[in-house]
C-alpha atoms as a PDB file:
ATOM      1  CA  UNK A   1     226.378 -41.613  12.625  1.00  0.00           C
ATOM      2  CA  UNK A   2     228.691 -37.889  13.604  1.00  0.00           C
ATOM      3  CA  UNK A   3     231.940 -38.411  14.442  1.00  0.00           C
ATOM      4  CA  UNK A   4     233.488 -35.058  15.615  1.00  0.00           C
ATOM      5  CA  UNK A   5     237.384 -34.533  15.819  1.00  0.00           C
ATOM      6  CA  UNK A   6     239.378 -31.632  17.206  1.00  0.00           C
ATOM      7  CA  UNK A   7     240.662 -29.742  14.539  1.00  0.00           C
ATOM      8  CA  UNK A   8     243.078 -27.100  13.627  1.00  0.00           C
ATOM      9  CA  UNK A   9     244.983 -26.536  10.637  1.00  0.00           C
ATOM     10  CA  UNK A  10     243.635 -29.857   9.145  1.00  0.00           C
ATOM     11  CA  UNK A  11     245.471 -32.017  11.922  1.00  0.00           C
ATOM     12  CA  UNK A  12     243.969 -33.314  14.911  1.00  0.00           C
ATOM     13  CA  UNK A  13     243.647 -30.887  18.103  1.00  0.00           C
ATOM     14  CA  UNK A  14     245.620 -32.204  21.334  1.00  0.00           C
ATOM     15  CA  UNK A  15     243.507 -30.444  24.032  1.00  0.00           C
ATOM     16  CA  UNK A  16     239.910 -31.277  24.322  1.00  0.00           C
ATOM     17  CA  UNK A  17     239.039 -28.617  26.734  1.00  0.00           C
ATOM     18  CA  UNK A  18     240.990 -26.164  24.459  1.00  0.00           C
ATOM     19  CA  UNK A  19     239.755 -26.828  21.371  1.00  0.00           C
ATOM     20  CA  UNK A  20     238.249 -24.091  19.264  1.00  0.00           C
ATOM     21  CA  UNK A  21     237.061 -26.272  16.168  1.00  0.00           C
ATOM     22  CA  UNK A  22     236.038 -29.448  15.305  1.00  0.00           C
ATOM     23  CA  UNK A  23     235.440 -31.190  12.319  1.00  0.00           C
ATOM     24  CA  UNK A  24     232.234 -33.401  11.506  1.00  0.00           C
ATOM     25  CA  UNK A  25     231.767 -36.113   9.666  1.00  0.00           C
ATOM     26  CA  UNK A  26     228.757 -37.766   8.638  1.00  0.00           C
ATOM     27  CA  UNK A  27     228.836 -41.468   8.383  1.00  0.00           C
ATOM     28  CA  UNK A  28     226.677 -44.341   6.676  1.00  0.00           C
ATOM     29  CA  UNK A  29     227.594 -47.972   6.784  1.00  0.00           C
ATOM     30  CA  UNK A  30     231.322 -47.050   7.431  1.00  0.00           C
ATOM     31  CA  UNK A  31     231.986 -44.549   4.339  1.00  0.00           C
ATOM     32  CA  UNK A  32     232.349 -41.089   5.012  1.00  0.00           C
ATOM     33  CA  UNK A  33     229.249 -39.365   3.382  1.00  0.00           C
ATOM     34  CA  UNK A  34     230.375 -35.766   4.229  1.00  0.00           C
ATOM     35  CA  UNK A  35     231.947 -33.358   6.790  1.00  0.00           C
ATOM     36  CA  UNK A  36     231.735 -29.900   8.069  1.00  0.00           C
ATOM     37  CA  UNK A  37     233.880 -27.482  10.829  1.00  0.00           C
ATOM     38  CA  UNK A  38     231.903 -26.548  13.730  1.00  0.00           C
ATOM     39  CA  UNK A  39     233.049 -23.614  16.407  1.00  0.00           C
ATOM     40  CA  UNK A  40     233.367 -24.476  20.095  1.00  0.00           C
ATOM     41  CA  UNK A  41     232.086 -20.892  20.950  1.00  0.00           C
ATOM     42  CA  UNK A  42     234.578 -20.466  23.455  1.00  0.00           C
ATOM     43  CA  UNK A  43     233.247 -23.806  25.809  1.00  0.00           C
ATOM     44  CA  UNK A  44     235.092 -25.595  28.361  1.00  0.00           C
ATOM     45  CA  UNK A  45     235.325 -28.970  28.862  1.00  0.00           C
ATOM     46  CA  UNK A  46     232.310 -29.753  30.518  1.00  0.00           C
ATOM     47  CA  UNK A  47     230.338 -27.699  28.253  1.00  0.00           C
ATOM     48  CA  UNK A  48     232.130 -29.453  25.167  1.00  0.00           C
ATOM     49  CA  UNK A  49     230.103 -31.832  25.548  1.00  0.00           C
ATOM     50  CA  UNK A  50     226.892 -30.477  26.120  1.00  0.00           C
ATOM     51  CA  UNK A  51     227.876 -29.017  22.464  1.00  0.00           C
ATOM     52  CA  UNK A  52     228.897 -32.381  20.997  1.00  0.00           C
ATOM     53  CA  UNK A  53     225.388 -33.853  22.396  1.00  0.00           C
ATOM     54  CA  UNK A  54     223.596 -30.983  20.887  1.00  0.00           C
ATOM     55  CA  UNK A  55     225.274 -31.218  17.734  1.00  0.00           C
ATOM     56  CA  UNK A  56     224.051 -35.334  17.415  1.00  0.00           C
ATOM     57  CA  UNK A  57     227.745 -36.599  18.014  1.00  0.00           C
ATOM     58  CA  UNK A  58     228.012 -39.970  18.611  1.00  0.00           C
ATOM     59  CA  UNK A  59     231.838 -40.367  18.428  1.00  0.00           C
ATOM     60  CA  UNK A  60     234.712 -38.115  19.562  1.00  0.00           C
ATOM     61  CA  UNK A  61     238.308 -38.390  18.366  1.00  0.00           C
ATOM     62  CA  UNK A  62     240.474 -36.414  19.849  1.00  0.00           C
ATOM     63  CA  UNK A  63     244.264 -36.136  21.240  1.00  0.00           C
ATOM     64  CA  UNK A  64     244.923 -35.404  24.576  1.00  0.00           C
ATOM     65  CA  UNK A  65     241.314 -35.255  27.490  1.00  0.00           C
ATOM     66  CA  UNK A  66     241.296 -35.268  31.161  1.00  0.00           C
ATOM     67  CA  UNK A  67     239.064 -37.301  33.143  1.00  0.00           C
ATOM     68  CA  UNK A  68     236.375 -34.876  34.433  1.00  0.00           C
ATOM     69  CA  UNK A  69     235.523 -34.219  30.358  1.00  0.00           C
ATOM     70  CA  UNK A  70     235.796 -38.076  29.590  1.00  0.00           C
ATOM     71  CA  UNK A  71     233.246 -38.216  32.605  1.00  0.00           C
ATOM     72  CA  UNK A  72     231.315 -35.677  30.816  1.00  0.00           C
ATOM     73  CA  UNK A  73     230.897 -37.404  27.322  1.00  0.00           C
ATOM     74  CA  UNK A  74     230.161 -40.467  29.106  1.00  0.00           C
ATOM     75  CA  UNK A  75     226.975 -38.895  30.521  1.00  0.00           C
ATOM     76  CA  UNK A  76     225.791 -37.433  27.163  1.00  0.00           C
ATOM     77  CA  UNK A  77     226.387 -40.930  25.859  1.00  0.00           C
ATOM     78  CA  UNK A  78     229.286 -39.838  23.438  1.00  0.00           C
ATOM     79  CA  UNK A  79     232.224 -42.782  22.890  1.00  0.00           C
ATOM     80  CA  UNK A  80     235.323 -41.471  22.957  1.00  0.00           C
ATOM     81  CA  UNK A  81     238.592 -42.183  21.299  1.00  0.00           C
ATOM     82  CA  UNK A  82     241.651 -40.087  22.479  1.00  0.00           C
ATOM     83  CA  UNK A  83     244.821 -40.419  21.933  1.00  0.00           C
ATOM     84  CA  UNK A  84     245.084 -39.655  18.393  1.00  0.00           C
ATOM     85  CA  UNK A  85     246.904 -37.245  15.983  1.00  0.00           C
ATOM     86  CA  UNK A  86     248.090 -36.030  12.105  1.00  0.00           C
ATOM     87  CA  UNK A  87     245.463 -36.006   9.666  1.00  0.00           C
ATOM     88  CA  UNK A  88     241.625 -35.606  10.852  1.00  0.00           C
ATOM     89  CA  UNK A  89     240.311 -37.531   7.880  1.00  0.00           C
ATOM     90  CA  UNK A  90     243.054 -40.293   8.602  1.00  0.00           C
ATOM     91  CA  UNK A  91     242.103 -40.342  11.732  1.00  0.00           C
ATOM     92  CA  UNK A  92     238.177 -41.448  11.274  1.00  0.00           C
ATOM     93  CA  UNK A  93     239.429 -43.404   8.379  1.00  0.00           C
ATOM     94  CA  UNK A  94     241.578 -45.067  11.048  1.00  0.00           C
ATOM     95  CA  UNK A  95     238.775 -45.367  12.984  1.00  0.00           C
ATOM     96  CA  UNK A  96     236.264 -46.778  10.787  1.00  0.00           C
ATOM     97  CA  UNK A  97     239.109 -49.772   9.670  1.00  0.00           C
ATOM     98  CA  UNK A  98     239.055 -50.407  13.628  1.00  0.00           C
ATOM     99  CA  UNK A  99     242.909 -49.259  13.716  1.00  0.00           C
ATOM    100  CA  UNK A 100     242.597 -46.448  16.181  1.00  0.00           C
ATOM    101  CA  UNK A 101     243.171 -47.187  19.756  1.00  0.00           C
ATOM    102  CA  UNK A 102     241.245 -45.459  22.721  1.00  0.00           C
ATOM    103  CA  UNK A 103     244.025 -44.456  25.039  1.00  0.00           C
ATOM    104  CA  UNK A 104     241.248 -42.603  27.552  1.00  0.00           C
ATOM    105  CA  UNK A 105     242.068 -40.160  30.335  1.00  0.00           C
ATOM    106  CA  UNK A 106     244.122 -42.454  31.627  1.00  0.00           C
ATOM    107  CA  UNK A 107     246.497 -43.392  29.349  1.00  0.00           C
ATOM    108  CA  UNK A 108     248.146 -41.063  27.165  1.00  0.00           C
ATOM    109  CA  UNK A 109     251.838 -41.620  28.530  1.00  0.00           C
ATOM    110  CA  UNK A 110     253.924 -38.805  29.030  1.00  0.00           C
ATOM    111  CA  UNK A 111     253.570 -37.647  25.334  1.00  0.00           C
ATOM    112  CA  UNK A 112     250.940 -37.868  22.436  1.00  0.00           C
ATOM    113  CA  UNK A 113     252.080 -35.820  19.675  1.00  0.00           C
ATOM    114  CA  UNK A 114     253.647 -38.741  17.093  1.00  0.00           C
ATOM    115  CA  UNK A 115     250.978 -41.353  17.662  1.00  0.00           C
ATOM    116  CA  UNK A 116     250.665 -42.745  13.908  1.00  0.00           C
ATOM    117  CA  UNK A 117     248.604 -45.099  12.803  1.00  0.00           C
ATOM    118  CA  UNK A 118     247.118 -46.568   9.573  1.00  0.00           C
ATOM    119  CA  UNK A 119     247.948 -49.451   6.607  1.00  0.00           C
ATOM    120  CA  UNK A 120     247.280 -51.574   9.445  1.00  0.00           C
ATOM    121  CA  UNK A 121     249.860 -50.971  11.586  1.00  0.00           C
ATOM    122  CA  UNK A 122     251.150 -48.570  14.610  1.00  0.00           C
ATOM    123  CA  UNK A 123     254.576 -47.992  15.187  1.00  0.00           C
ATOM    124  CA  UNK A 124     255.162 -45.314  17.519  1.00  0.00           C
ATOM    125  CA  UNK A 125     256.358 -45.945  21.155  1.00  0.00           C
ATOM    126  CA  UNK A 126     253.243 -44.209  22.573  1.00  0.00           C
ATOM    127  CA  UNK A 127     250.905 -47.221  21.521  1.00  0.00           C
ATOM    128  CA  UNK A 128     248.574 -47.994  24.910  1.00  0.00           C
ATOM    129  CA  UNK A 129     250.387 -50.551  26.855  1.00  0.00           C
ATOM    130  CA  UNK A 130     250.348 -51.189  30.502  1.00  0.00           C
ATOM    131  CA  UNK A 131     250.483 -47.862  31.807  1.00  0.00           C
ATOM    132  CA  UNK A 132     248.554 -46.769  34.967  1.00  0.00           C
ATOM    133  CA  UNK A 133     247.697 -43.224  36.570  1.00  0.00           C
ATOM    134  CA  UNK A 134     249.195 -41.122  39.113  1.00  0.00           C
ATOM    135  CA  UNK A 135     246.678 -41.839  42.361  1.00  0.00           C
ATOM    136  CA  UNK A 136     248.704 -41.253  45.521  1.00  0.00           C
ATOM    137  CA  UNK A 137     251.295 -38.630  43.456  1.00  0.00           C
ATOM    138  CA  UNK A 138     251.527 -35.331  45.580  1.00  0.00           C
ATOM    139  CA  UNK A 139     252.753 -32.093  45.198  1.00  0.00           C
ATOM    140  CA  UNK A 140     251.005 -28.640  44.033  1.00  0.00           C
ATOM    141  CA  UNK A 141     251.153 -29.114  40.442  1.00  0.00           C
ATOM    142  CA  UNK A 142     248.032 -31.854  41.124  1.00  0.00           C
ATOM    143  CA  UNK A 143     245.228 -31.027  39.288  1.00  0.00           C
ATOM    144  CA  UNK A 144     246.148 -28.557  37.407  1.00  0.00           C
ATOM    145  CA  UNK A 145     247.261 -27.986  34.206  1.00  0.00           C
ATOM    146  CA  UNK A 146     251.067 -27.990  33.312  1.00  0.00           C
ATOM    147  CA  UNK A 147     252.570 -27.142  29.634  1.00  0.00           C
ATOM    148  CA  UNK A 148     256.351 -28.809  29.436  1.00  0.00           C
ATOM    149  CA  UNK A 149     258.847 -29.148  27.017  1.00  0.00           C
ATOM    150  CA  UNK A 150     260.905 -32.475  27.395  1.00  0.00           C
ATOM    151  CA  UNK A 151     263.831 -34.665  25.776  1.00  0.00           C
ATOM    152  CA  UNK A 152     263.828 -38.175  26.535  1.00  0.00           C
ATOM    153  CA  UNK A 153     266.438 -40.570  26.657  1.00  0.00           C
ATOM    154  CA  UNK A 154     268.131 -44.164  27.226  1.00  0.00           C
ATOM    155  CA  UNK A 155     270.621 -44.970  29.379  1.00  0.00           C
ATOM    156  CA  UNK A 156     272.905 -45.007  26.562  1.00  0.00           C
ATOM    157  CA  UNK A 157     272.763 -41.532  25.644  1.00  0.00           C
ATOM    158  CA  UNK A 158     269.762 -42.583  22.429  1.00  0.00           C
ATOM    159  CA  UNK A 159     267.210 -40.231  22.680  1.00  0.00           C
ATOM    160  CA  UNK A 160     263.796 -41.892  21.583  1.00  0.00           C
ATOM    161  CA  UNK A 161     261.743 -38.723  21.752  1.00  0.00           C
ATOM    162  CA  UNK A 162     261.464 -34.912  22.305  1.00  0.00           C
ATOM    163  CA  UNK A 163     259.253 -32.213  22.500  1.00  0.00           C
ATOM    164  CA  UNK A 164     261.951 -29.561  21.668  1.00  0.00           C
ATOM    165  CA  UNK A 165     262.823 -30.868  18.506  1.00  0.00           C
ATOM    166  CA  UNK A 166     258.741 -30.941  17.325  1.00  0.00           C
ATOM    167  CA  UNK A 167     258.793 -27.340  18.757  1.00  0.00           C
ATOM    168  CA  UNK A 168     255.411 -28.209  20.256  1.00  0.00           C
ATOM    169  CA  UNK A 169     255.146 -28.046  24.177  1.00  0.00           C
ATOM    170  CA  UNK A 170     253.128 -30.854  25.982  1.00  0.00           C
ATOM    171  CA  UNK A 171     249.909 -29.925  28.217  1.00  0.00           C
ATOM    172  CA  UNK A 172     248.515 -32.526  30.594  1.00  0.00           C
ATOM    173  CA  UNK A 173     246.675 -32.165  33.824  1.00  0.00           C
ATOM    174  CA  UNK A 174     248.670 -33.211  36.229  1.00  0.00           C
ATOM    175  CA  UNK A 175     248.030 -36.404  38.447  1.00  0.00           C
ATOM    176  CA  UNK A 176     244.985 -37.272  36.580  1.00  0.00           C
ATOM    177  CA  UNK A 177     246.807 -40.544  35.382  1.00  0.00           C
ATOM    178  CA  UNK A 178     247.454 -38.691  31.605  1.00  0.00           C
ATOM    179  CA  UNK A 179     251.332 -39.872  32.240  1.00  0.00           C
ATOM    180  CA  UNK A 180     253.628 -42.649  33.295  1.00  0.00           C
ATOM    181  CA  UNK A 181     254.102 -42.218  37.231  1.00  0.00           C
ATOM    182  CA  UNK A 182     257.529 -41.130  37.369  1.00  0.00           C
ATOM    183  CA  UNK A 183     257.098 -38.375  34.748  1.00  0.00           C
ATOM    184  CA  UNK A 184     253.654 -37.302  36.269  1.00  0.00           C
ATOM    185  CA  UNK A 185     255.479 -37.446  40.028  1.00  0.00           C
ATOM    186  CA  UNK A 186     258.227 -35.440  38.754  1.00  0.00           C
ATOM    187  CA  UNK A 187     255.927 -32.193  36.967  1.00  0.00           C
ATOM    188  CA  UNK A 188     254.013 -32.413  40.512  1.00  0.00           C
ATOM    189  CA  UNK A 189     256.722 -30.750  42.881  1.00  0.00           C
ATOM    190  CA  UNK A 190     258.142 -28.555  40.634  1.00  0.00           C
ATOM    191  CA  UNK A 191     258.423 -24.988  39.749  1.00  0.00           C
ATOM    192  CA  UNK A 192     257.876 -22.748  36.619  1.00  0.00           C
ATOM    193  CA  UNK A 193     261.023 -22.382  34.359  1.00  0.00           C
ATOM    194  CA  UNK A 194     262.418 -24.635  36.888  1.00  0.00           C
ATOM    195  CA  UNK A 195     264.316 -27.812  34.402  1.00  0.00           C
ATOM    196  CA  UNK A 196     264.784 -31.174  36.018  1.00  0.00           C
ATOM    197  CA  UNK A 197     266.681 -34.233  35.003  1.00  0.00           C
ATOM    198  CA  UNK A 198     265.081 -37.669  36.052  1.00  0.00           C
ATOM    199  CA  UNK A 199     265.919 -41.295  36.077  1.00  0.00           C
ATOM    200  CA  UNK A 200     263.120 -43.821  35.669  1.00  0.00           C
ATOM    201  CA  UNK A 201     263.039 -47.283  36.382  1.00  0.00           C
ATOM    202  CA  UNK A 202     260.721 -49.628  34.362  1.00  0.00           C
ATOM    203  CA  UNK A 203     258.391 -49.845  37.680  1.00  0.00           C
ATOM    204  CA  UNK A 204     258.086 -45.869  36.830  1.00  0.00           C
ATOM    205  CA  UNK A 205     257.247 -46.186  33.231  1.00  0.00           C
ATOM    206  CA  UNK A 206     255.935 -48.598  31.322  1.00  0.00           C
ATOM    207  CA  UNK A 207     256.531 -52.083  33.849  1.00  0.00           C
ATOM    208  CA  UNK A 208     258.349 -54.559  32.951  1.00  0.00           C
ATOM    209  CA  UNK A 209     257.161 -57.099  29.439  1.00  0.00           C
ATOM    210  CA  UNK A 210     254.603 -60.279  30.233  1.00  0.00           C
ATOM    211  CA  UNK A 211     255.740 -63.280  28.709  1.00  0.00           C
ATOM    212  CA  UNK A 212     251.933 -63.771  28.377  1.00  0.00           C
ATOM    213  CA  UNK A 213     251.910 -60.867  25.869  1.00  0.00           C
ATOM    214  CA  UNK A 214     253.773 -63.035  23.227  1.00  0.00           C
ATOM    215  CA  UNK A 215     251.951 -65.432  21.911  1.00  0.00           C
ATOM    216  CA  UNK A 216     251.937 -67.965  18.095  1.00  0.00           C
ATOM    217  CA  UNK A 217     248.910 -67.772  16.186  1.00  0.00           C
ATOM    218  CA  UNK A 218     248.682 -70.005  12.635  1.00  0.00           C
ATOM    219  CA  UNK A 219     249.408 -67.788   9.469  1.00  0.00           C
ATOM    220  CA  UNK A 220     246.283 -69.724   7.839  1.00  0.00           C
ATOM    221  CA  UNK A 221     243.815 -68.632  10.640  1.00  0.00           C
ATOM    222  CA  UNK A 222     244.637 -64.918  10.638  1.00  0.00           C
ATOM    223  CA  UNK A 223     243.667 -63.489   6.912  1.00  0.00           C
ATOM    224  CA  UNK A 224     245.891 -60.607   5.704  1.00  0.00           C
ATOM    225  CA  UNK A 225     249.056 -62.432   8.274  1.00  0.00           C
ATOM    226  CA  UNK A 226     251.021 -63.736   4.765  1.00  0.00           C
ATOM    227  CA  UNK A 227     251.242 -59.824   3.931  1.00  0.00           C
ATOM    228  CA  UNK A 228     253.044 -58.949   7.030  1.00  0.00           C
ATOM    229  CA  UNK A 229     256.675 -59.456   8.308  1.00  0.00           C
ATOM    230  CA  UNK A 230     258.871 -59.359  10.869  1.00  0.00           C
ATOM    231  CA  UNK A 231     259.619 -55.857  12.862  1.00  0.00           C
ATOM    232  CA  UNK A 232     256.085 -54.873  11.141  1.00  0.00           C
ATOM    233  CA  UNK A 233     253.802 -53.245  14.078  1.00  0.00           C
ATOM    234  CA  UNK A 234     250.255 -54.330  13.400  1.00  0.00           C
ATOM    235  CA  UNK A 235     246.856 -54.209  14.898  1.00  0.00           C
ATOM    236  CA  UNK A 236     244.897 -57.186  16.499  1.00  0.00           C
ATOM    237  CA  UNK A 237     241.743 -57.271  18.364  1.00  0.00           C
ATOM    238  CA  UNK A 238     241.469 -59.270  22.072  1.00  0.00           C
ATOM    239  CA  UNK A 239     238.741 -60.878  23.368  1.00  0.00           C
ATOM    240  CA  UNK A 240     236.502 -57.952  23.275  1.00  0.00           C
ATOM    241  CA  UNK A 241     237.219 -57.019  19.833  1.00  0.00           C
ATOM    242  CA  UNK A 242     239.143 -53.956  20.663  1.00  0.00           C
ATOM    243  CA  UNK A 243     242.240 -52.921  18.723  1.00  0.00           C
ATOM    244  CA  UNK A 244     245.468 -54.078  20.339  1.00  0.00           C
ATOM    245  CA  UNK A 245     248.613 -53.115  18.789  1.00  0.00           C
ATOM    246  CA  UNK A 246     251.602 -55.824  18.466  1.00  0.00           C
ATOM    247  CA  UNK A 247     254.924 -56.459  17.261  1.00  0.00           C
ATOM    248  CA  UNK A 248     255.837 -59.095  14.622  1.00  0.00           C
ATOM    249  CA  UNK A 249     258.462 -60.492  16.010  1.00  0.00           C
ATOM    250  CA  UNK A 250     258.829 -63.479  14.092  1.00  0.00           C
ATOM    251  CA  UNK A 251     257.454 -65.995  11.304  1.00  0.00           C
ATOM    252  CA  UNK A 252     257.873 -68.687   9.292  1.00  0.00           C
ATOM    253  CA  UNK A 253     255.905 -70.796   6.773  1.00  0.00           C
ATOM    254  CA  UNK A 254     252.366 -71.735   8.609  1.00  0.00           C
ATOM    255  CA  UNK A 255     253.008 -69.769  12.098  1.00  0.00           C
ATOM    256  CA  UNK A 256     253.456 -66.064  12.752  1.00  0.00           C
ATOM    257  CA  UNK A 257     254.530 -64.839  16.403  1.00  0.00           C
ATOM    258  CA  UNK A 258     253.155 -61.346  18.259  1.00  0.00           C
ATOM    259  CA  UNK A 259     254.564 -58.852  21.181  1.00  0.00           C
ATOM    260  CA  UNK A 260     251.836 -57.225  22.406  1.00  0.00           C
ATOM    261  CA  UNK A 261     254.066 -56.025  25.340  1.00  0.00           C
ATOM    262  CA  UNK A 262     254.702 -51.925  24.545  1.00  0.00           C
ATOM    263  CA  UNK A 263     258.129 -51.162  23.129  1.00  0.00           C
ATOM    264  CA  UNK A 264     259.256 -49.184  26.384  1.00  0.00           C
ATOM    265  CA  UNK A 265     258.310 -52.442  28.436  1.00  0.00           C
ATOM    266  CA  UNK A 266     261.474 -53.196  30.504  1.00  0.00           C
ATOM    267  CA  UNK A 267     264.083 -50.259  30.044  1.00  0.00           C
ATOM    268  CA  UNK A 268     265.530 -47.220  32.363  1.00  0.00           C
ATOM    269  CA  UNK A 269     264.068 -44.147  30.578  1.00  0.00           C
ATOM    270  CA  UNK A 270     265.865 -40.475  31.193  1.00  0.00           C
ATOM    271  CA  UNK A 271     263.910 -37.136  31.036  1.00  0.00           C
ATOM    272  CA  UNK A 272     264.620 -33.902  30.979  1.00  0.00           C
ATOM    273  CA  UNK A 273     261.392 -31.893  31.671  1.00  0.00           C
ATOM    274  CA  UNK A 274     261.102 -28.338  31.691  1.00  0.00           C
ATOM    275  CA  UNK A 275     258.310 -26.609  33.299  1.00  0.00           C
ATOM    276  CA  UNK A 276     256.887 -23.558  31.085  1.00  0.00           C
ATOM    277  CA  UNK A 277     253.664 -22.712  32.593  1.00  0.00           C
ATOM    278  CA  UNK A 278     251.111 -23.993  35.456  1.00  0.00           C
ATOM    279  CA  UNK A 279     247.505 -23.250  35.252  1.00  0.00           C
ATOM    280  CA  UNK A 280     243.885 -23.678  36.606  1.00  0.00           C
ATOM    281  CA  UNK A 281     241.243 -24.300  34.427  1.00  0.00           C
END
């Protein structure tokens, strides 16, 4: 088994269809047997793949993707696992524990930069929850790629995250579904070096929490639950054994209780988004 990341500087790459390395690793019975940094040759993100394929990949971990090159792996059979970042080799460690989540084209929020993972846990507000893409947003930003910085904010002044202060612009393709709504709806009418100031409701962002999405399980049916405690953010697996990340939110002797609902689920969320640079590609 190849699992290929996007790599530079050691850390994992945010732009598929930018990347210039990536790093391989060969894998046997989930242990990491070796690994080795392969050029992109200047590709874009349909031919990406095309490389990957050649190259025998049959896994791709990367950061941010857009949905034509998620369209494009699919068809050269290559599963893919976006929405990561830090370390590469954390990240396929992550991966091989079954602790990295597969945000996909259409669901890497409105940032992707401090996704953390790992010691079984995920903590960071841009864990895949109940997002949903931008069909119907307008404007002439749409389908095209947009680089922004942004500070963002609740509605008591607490900022919860920001660009700026990482120093590290965000690139998406606009109204591809890479964003909440009312951040992707706001990027699509504006203007370059033009800086706007939005207020979104939960209906904008991240919905509002399912009472469904907190749920009891026994501590003695769930080995590894007596380790873990309350505020801890851990990783489960639903019905189709894929990773779903969840708040402990509380516990006692024999029963331990979950919030799978994502921690922005429910509240007003301010931006400030800057527009730095608008591009076809």
């Amino acid at each position: 088994m190849k699992i290929a990341v996007t790599y530079e500087n050691g850390n994992v790459f945010q732009h598929f269809g930018h990347s210039e390395e990536f790093k391989v690793y060969d894998v046997e019975d989930g242990k990491i047997l070796g690994s080795q940094i392969i050029g992109s040759n200047g590709s874009g993100h349909g031919a990406l793949a095309g490389l990957l394929d050649g190259e025998g990949i049959d896994v791709l971990i990367c950061g941010g993707i857009g949905g034509g090159a998620q369209r494009a792996l699919e068809e050269h059979g290559i599963e893919l696992c976006a929405g990561a970042s830090g370390n590469t080799d954390e990240a396929v460690e992550a991966y091989l524990r079954g602790e990295l989540i597969n945000t996909g084209a259409n669901c890497d929020h409105h940032h992707g930069d401090d996704h953390s993972c790992g010691d079984g846990g995920c903590h960071d507000h841009d864990d895949c929850g109940d997002c949903h893409g931008g069909p119907g947003i307008q404007g002439p930003n749409v389908g095209k790629l947009c680089r922004v910085h942004y500070r963002g904010t609740l509605n008591d002044g607490t900022q919860f995250d920001s660009s700026y202060d990482r120093g590290s612009p965000l690139e998406f393709e606009c109204g591809a579904g890479m964003m909440i709504p009312g951040f992707d709806a706001a990027v699509a009418g504006m203007s370059v070096g033009e800086i706007v100031n939005v207020h979104l409701m939960p209906e904008e962002a991240y919905g509002y929490p399912d009472p469904n999405a907190v749920f009891s399980v026994e501590i003695a049916r769930m080995p590894g639950a007596e380790e873990v405690s309350v505020g801890q953010r851990v990783y489960l697996q639903d019905m189709s054994g894929r990773p779903l990340p969840a708040a402990v939110v509380a516990k006692d002797d024999t029963m331990i209780t979950f919030d799978a609902n994502h921690e922005m689920a429910g509240k007003e969320l301010n931006f400030q988004i800057e527009l730095l640079e608008v591009r076809s590609d």
